[in-house]
PDB file of N, CA and C in Angstrom:
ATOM      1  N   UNK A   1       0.835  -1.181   0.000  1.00  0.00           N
ATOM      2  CA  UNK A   1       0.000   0.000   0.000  1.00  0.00           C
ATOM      3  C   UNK A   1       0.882   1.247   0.000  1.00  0.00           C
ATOM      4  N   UNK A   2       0.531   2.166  -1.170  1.00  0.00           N
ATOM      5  CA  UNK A   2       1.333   3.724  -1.027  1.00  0.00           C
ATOM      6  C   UNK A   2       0.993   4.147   0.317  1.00  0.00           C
ATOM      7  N   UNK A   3       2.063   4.763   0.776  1.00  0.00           N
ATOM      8  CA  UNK A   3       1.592   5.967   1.847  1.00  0.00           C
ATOM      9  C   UNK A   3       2.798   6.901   1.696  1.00  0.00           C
ATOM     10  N   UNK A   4       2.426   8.173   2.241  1.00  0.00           N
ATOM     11  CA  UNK A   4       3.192   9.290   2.262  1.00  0.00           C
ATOM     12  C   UNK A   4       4.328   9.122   3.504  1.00  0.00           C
ATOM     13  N   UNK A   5       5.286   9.820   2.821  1.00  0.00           N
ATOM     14  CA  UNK A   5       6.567  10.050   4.193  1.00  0.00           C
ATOM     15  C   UNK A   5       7.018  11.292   4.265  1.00  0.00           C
ATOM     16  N   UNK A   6       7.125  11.401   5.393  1.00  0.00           N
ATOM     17  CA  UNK A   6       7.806  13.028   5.707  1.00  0.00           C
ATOM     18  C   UNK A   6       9.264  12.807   6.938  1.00  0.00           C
ATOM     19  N   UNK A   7      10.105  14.219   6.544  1.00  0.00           N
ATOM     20  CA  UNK A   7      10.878  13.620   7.441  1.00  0.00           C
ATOM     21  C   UNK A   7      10.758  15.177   8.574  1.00  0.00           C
ATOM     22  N   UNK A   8      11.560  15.057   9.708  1.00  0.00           N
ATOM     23  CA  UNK A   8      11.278  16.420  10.503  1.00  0.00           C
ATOM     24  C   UNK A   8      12.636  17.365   9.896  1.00  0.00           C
ATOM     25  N   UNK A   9      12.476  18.523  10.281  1.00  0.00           N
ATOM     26  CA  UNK A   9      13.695  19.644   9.119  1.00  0.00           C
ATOM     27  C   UNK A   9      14.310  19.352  10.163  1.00  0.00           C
ATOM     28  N   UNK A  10      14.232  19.531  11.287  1.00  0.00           N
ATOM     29  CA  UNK A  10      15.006  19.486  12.589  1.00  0.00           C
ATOM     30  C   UNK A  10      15.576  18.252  12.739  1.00  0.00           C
ATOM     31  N   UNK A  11      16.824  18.448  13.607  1.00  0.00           N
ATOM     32  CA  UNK A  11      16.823  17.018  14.052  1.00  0.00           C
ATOM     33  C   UNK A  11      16.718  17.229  15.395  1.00  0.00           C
ATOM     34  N   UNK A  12      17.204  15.725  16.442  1.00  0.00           N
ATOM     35  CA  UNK A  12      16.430  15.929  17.857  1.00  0.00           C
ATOM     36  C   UNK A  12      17.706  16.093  18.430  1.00  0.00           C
ATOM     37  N   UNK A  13      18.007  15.554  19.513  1.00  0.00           N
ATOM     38  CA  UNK A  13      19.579  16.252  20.259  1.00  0.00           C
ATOM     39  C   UNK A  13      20.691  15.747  19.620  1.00  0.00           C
ATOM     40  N   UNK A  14      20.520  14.444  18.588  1.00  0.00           N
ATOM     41  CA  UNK A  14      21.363  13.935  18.036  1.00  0.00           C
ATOM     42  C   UNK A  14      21.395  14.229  16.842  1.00  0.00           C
ATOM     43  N   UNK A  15      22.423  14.189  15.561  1.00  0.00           N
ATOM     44  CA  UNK A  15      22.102  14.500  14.417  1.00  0.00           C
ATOM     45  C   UNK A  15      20.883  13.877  13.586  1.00  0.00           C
ATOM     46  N   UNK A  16      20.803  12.991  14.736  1.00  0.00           N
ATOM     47  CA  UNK A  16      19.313  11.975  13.222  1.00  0.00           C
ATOM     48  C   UNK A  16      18.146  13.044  12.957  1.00  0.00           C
ATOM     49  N   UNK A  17      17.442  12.700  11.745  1.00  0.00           N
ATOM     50  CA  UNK A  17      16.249  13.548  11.149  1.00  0.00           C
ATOM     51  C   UNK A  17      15.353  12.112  11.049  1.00  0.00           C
ATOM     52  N   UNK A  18      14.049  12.575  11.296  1.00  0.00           N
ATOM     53  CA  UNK A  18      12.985  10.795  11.427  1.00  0.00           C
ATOM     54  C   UNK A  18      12.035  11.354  10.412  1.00  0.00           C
ATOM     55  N   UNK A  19      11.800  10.081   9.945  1.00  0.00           N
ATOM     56  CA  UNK A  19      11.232   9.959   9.394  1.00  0.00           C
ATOM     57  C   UNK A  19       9.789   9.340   9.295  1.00  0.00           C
ATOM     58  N   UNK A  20       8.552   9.489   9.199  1.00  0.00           N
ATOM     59  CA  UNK A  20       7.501   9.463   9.632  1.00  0.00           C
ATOM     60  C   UNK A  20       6.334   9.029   8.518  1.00  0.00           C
ATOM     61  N   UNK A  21       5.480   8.159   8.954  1.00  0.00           N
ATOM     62  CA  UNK A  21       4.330   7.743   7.707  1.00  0.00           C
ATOM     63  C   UNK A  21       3.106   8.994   8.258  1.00  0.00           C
ATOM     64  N   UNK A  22       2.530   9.015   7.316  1.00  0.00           N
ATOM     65  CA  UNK A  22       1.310   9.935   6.701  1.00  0.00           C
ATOM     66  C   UNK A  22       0.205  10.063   8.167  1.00  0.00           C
ATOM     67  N   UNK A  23       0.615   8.852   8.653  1.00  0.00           N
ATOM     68  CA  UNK A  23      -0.734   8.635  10.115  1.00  0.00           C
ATOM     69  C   UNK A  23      -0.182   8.909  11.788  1.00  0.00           C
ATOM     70  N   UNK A  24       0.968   8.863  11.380  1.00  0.00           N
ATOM     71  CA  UNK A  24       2.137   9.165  12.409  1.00  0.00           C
ATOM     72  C   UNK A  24       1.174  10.546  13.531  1.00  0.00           C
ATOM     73  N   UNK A  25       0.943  10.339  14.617  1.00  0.00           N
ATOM     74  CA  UNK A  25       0.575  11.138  15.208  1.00  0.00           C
ATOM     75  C   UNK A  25       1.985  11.441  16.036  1.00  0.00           C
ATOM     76  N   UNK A  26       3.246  11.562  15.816  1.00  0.00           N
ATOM     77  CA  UNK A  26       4.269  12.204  16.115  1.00  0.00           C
ATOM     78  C   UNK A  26       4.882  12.854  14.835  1.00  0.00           C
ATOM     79  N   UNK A  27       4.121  12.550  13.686  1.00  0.00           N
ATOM     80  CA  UNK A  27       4.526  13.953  12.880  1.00  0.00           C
ATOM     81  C   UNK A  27       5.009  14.878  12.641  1.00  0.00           C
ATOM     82  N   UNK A  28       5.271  15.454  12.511  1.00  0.00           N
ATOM     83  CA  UNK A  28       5.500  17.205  12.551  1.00  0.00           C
ATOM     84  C   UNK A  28       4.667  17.915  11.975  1.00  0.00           C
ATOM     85  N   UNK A  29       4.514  19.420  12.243  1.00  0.00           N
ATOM     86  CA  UNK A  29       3.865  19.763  11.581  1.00  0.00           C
ATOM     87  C   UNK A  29       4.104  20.354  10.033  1.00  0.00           C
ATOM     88  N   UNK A  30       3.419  20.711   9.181  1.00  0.00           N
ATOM     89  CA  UNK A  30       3.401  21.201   8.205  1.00  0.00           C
ATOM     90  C   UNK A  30       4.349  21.928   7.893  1.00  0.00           C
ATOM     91  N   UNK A  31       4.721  23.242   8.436  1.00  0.00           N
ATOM     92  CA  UNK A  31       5.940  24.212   8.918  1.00  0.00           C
ATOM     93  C   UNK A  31       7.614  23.248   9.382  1.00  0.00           C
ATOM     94  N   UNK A  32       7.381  22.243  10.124  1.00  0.00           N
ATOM     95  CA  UNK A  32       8.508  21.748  10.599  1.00  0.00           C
ATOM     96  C   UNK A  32       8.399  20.307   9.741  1.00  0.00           C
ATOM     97  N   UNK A  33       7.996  19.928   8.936  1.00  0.00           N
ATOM     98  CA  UNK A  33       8.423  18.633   7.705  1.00  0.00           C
ATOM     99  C   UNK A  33       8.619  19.033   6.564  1.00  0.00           C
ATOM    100  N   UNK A  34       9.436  18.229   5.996  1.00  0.00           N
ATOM    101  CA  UNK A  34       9.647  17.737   4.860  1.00  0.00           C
ATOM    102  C   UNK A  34       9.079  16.524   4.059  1.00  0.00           C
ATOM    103  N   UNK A  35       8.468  17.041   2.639  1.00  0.00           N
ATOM    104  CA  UNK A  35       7.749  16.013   2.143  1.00  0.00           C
ATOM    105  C   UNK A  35       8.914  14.450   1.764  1.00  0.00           C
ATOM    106  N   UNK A  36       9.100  13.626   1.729  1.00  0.00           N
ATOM    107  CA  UNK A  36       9.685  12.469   1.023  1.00  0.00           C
ATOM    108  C   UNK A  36       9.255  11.776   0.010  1.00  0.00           C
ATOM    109  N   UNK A  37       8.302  11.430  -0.038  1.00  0.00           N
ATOM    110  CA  UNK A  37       7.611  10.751  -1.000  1.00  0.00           C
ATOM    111  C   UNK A  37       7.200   9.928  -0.852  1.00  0.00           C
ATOM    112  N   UNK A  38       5.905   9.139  -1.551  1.00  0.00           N
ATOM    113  CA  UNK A  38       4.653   8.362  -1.859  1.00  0.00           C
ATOM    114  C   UNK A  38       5.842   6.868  -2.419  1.00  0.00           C
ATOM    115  N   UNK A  39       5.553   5.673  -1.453  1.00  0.00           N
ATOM    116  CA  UNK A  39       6.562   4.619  -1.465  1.00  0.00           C
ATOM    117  C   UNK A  39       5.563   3.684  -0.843  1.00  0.00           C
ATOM    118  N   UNK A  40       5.654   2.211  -1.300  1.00  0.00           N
ATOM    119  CA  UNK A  40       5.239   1.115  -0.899  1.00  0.00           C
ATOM    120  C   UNK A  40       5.617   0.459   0.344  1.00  0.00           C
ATOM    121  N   UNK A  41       6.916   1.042   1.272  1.00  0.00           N
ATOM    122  CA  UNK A  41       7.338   0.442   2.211  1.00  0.00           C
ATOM    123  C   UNK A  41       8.466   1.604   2.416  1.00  0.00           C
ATOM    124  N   UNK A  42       8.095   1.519   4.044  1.00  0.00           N
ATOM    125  CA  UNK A  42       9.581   2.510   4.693  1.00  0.00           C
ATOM    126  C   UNK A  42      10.584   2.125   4.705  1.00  0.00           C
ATOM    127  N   UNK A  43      11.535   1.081   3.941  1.00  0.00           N
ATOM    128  CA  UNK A  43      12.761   0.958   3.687  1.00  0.00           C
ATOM    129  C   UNK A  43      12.691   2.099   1.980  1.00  0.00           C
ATOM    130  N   UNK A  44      12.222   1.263   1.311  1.00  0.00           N
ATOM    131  CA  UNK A  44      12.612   2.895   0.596  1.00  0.00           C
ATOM    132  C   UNK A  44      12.257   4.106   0.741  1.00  0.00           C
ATOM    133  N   UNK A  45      11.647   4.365   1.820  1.00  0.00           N
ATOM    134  CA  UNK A  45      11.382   5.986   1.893  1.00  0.00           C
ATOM    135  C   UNK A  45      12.468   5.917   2.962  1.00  0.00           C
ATOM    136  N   UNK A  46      13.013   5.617   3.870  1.00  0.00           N
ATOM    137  CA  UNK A  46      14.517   5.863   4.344  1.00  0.00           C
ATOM    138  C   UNK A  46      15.853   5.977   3.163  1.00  0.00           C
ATOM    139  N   UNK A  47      15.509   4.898   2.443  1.00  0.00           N
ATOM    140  CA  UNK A  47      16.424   5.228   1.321  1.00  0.00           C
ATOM    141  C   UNK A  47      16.284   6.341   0.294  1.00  0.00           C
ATOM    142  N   UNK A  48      15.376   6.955   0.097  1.00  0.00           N
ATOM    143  CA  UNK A  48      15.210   8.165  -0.045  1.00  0.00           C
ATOM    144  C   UNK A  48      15.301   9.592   0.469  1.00  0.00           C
ATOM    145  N   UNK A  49      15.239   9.306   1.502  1.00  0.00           N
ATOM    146  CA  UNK A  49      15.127  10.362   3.068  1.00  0.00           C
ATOM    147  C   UNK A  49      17.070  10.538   2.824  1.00  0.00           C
ATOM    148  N   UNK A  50      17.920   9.007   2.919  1.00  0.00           N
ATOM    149  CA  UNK A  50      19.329   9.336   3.385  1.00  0.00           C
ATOM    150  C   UNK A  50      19.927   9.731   2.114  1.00  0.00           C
ATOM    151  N   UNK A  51      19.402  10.374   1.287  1.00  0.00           N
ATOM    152  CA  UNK A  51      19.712  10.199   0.209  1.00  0.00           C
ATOM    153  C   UNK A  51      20.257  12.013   0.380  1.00  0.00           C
ATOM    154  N   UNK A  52      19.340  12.971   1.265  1.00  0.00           N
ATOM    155  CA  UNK A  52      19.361  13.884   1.591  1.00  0.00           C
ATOM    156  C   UNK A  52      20.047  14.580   2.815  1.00  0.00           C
ATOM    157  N   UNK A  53      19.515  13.502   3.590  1.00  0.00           N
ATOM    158  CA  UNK A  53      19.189  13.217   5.005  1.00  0.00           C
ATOM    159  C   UNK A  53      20.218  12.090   5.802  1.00  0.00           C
ATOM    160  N   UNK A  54      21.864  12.145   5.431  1.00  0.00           N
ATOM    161  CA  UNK A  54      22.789  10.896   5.798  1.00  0.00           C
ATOM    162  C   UNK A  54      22.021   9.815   7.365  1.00  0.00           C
ATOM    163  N   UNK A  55      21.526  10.838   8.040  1.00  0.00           N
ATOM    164  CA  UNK A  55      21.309  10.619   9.646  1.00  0.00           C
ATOM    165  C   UNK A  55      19.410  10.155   9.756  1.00  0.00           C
ATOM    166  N   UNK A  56      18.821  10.124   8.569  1.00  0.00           N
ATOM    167  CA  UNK A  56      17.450   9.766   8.635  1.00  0.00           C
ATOM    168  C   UNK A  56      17.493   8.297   9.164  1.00  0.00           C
ATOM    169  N   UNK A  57      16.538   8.493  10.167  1.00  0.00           N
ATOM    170  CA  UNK A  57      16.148   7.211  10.961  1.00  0.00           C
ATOM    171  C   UNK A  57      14.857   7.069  10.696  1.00  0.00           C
ATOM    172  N   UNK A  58      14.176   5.791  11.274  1.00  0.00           N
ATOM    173  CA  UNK A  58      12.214   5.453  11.283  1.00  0.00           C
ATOM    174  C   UNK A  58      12.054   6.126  12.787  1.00  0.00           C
ATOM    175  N   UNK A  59      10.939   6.542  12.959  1.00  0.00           N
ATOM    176  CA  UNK A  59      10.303   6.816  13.928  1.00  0.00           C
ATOM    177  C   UNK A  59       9.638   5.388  14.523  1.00  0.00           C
ATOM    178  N   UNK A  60      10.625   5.495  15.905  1.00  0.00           N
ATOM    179  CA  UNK A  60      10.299   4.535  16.805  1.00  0.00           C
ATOM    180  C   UNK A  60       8.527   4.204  17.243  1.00  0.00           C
ATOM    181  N   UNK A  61       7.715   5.357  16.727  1.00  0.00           N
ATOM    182  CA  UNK A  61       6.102   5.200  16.511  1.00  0.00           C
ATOM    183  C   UNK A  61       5.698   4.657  15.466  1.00  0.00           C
ATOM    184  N   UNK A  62       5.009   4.964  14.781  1.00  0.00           N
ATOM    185  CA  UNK A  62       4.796   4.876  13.155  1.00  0.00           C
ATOM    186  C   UNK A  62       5.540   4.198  12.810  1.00  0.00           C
ATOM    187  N   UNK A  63       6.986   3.415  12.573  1.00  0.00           N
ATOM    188  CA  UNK A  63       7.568   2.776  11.901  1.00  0.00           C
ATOM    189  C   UNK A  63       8.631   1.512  12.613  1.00  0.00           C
ATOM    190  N   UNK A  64       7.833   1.076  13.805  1.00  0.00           N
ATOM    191  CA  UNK A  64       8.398   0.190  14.930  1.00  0.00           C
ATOM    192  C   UNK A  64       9.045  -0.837  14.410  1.00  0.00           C
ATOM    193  N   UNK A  65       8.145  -1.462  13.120  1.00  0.00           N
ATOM    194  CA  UNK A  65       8.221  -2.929  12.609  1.00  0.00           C
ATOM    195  C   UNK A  65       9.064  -2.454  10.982  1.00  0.00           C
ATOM    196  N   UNK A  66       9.481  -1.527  11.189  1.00  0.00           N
ATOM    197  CA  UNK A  66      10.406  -0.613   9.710  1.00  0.00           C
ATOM    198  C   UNK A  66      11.598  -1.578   9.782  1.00  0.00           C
ATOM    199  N   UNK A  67      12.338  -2.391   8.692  1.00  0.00           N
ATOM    200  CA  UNK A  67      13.475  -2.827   8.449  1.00  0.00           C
ATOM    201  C   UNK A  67      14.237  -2.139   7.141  1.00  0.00           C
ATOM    202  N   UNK A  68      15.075  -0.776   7.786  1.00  0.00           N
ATOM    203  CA  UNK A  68      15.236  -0.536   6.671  1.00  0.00           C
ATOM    204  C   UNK A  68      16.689  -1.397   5.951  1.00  0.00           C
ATOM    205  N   UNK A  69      17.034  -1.576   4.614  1.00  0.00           N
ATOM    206  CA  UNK A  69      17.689  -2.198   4.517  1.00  0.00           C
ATOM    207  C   UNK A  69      19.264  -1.942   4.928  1.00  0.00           C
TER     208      UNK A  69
END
């Protein structure tokens, strides 16, 4: 199933930037994300994300069961 990914512009105390599915109620908001793109599975929207983003991680919410490769 497509779903949307966003990642946060910020990162948190560490360099990582997370990355987040469309339902993610730890999100960010509108103002503080970045779009990623419409992907069948959060290993390639991480691989997309680090593509930008060296330090993009899954969000330990929304993306618990995420293996990225």
């Amino acid at each position: 199933m497509l779903k949307h990914y966003f990642i946060n512009k910020k990162s948190d105390k560490d360099p990582n930037q997370v990355v987040h599915d469309e339902y993610c109620r730890q999100r960010p908001t509108v103002t503080e994300a970045l779009y990623v793109g419409m992907f069948n599975n959060c290993s390639d929207a991480i691989k997309e994300a680090q593509k930008e983003y060296k330090h993009a991680i899954v969000c330990p919410k929304c993306l618990c069961d995420c293996k990225p490769d």
